[in-house]
N, C-alpha and C. Protein backbone atom coordinates (compact mmCIF):
# COMPACT_ATOMS: atom_id res chain seq x y z
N UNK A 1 151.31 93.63 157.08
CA UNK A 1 151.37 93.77 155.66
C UNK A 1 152.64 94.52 155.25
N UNK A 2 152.83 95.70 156.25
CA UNK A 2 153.85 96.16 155.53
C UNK A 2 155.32 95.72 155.85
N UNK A 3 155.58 94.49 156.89
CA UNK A 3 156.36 93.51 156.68
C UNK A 3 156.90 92.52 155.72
N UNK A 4 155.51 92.31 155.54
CA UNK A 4 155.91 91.36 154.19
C UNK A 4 156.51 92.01 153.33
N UNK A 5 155.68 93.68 152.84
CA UNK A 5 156.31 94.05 151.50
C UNK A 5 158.02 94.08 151.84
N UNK A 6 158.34 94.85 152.79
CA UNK A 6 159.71 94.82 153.32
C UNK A 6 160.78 94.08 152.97
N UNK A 7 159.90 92.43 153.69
CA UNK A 7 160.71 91.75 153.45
C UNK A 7 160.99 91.33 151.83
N UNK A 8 159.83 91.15 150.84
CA UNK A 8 159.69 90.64 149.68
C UNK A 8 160.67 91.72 149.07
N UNK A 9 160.71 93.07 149.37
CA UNK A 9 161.88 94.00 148.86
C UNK A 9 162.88 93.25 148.91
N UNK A 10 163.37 93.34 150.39
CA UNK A 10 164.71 92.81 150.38
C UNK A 10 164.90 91.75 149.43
N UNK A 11 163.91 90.39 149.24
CA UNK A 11 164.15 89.62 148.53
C UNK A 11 164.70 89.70 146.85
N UNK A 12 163.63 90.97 146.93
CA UNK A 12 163.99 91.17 145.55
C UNK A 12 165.61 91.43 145.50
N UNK A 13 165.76 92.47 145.90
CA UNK A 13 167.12 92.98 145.97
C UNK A 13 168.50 92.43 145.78
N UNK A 14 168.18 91.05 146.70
CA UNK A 14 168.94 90.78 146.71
C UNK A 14 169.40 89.40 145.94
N UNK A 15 168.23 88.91 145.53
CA UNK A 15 168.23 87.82 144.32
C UNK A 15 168.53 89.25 142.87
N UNK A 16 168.42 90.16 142.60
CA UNK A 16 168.98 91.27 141.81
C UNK A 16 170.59 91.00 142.09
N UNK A 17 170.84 91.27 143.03
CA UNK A 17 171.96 91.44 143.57
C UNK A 17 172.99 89.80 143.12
N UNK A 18 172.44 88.91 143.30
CA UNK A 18 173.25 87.59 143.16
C UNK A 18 173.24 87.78 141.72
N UNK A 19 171.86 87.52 141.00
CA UNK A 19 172.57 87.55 139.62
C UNK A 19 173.06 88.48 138.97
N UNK A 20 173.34 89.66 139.19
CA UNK A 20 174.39 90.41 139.09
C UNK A 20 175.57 89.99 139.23
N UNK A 21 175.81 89.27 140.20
CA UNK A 21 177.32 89.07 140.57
C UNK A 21 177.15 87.73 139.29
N UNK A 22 176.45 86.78 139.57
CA UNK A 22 176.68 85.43 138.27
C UNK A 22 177.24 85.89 136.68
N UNK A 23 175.95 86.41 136.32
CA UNK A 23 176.36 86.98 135.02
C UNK A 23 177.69 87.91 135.14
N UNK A 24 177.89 88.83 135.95
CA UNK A 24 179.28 89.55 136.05
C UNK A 24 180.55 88.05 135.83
N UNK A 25 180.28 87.16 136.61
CA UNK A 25 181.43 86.17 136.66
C UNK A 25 181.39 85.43 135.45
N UNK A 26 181.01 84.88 134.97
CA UNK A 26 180.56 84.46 133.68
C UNK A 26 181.01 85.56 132.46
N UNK A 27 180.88 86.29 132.71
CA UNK A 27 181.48 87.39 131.98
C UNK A 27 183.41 87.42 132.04
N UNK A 28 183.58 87.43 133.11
CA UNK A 28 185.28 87.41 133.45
C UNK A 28 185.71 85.96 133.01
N UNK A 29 184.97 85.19 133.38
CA UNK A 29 185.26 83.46 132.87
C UNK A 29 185.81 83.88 131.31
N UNK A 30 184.37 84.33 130.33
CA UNK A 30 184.42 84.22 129.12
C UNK A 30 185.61 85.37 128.50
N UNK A 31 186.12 86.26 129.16
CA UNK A 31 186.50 87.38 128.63
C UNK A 31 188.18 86.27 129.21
N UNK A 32 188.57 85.60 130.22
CA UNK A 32 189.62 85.10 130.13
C UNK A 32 190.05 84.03 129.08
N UNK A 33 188.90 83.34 128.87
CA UNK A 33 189.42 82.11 128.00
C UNK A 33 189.59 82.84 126.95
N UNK A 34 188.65 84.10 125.91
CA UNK A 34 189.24 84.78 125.32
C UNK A 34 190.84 85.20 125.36
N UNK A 35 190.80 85.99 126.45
CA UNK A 35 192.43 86.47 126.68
C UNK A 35 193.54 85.30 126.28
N UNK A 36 193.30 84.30 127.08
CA UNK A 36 193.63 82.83 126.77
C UNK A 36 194.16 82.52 124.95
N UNK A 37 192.97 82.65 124.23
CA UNK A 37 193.25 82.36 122.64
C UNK A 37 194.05 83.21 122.34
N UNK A 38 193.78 84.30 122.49
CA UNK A 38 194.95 85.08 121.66
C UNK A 38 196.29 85.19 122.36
N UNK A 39 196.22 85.30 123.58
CA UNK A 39 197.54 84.62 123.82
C UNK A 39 197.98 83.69 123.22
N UNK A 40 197.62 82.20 122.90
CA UNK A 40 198.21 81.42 122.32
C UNK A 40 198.44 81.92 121.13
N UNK A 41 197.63 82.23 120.08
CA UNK A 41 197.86 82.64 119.01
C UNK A 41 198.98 83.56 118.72
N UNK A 42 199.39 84.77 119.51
CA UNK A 42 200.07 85.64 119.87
C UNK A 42 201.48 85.08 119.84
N UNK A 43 201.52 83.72 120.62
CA UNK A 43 202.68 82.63 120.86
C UNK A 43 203.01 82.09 119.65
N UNK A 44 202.15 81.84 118.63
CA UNK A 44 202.35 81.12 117.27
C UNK A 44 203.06 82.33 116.40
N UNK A 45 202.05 83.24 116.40
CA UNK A 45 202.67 84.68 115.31
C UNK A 45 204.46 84.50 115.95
N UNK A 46 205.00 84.55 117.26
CA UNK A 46 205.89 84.59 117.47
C UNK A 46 206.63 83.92 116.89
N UNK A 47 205.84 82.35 116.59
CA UNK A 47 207.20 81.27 116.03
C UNK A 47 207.47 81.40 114.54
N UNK A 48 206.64 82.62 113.96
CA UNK A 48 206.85 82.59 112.68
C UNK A 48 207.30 84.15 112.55
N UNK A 49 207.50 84.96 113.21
CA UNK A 49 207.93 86.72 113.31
C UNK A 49 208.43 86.68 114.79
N UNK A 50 209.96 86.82 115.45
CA UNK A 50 209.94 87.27 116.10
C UNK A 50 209.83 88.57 116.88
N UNK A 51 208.79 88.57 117.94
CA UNK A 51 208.76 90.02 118.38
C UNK A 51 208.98 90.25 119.79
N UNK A 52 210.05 91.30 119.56
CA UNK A 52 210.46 91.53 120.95
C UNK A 52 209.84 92.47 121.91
N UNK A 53 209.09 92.12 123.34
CA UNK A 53 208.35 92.58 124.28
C UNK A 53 208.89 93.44 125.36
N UNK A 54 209.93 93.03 125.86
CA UNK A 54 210.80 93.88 126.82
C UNK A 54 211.80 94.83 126.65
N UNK A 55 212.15 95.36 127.68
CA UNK A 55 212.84 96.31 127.59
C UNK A 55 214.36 96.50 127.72
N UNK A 56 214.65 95.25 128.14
CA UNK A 56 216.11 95.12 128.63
C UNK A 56 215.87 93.49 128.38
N UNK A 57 217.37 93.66 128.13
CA UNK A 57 217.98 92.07 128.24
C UNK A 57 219.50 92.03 128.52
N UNK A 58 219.39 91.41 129.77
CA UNK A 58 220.43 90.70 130.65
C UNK A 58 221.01 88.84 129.46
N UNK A 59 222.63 89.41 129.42
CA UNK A 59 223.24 88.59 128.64
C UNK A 59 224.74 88.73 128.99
N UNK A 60 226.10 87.58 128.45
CA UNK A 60 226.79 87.37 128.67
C UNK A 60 227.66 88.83 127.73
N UNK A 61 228.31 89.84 128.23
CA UNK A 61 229.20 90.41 127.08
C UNK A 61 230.68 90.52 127.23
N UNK A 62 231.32 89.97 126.59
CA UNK A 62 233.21 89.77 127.06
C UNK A 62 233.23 89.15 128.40
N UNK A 63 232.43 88.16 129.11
CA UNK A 63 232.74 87.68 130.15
C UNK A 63 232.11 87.86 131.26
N UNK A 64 231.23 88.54 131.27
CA UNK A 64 230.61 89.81 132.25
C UNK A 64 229.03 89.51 132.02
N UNK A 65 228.30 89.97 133.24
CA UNK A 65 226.75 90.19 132.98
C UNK A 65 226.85 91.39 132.15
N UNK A 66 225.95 91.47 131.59
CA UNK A 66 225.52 92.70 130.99
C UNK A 66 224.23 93.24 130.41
N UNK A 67 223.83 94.66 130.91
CA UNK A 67 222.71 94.46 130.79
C UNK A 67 221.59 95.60 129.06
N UNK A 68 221.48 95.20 128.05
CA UNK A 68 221.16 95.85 126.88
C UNK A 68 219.97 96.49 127.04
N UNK A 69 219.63 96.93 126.51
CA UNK A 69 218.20 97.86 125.71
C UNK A 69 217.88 97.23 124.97
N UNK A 70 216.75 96.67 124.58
CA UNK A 70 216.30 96.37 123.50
C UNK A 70 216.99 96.74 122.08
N UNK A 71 217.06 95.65 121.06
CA UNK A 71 217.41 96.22 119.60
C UNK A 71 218.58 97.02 119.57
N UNK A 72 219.76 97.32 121.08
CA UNK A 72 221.32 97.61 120.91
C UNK A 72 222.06 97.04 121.01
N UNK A 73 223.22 96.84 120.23
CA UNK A 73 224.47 96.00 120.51
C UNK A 73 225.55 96.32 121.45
N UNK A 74 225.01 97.24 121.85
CA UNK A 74 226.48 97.77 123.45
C UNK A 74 225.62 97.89 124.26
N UNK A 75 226.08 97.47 125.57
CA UNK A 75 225.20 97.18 126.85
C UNK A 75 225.34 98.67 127.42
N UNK A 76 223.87 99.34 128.23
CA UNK A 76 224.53 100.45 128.75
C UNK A 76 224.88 100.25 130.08
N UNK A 77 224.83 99.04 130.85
CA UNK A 77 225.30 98.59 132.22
C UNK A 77 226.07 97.16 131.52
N UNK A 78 226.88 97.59 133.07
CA UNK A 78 228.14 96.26 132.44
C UNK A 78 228.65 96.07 134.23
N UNK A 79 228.43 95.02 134.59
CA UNK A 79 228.39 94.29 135.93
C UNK A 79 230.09 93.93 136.39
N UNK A 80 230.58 93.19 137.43
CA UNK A 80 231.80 92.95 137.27
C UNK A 80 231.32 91.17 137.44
N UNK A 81 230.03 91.16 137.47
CA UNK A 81 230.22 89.84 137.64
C UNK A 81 230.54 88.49 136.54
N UNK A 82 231.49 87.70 136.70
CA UNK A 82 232.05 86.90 135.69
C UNK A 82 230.89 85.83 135.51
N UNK A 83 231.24 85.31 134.63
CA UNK A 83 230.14 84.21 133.42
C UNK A 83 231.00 82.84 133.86
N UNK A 84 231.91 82.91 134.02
CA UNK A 84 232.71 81.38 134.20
C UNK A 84 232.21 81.35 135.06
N UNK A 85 231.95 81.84 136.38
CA UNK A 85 232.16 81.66 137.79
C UNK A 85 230.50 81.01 137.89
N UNK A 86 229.93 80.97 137.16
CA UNK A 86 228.41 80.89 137.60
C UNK A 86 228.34 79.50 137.14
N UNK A 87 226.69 78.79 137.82
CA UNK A 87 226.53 76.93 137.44
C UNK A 87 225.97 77.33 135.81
N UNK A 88 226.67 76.33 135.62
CA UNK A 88 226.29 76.12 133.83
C UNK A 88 224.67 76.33 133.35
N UNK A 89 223.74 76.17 134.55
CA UNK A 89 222.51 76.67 133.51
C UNK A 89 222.55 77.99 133.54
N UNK A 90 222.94 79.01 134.54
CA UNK A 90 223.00 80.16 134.42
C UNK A 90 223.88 80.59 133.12
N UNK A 91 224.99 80.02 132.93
CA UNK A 91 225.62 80.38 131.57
C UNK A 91 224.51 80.41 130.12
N UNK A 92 224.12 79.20 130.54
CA UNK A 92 223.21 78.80 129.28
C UNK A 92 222.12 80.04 128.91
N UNK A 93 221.26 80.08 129.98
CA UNK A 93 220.37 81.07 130.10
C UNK A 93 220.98 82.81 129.51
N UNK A 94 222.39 83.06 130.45
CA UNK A 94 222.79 84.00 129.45
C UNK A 94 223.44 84.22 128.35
N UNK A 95 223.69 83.18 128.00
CA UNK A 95 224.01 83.41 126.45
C UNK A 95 222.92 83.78 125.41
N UNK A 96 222.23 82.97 125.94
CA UNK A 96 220.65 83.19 125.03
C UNK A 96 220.24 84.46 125.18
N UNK A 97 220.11 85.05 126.98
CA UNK A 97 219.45 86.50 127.08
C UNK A 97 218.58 85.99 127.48
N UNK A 98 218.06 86.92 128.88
CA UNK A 98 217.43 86.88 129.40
C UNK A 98 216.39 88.63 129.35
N UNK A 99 215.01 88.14 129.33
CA UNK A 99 213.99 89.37 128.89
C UNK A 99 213.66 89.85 130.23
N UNK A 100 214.21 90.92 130.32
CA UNK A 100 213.28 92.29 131.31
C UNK A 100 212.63 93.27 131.16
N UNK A 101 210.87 93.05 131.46
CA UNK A 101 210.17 94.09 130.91
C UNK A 101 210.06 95.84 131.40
N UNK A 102 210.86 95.35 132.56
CA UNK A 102 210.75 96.81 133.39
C UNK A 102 211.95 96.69 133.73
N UNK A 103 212.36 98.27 134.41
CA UNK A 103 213.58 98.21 135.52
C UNK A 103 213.07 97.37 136.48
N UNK A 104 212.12 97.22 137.27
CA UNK A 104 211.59 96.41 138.45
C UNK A 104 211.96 95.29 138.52
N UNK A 105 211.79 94.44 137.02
CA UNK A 105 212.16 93.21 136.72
C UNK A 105 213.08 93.35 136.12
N UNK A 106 214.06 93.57 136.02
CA UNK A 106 215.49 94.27 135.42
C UNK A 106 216.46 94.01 136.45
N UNK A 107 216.24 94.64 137.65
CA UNK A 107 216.62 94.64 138.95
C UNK A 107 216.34 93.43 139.98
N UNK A 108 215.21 92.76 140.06
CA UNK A 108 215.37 91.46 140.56
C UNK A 108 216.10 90.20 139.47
N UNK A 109 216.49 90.22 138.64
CA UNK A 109 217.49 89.71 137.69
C UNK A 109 218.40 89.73 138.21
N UNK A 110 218.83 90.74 138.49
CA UNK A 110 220.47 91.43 138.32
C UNK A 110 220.58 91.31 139.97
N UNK A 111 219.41 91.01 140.91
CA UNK A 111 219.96 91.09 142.13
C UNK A 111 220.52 89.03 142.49
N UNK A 112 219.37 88.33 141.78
CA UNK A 112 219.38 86.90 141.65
C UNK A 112 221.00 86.87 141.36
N UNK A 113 221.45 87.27 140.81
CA UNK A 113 222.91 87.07 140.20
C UNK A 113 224.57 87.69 141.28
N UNK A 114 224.14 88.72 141.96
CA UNK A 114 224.73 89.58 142.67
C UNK A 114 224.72 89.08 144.37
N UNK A 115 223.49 87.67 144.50
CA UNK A 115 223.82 87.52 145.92
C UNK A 115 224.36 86.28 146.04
């Protein structure tokens, strides 16, 4: 007898235990496709207000990489590397500016360019 209860514990437990984990996942499902909408939406506000997210932006200045601060017009790093010398989508790309949200990603930019 007191096997069974044992075992019927465990059972319990652990059918507790699974749907715990279901409803937990179901939960992350629903909380992404959320994340999901407003991201997009987030993407729309953009096409009608631009707003700027990062912290640096890597761009062409007098010839040169160069790398800005957000919202300044003088770069506070200035590279020796030339803008002619690079394949034309790289030009393209920096003319426009390129967004770095961190130094981390600031720095693998600037290394892509330097090897």
């Amino acid at each position: 007898m007191k096997k069974l209860i044992a075992f019927s514990a465990c059972l319990l437990i652990l059918f507790v235990g699974v749907m715990f984990w279901v409803f937990r996942k179901e939960d992350h499902e629903q909380t992404d496709t959320t994340d999901e909408k407003s991201s997009v939406s987030a993407a729309d506000n953009r096409k009608e207000t631009p707003v700027v997210t990062s912290g640096y932006i890597v761009k062409n200045y007098k010839g040169n990489i160069a790398v800005f601060e957000n919202g300044k017009d003088t770069p506070f790093r200035t590279t020796g590397i030339v803008i002619k010398e690079l394949p034309p989508a790289d030009r393209t790309l920096l003319e426009k500016g390129i967004d770095a949200s961190d130094q981390e990603e600031l720095n693998l930019i600037l290394e892509d360019y330097c090897s």
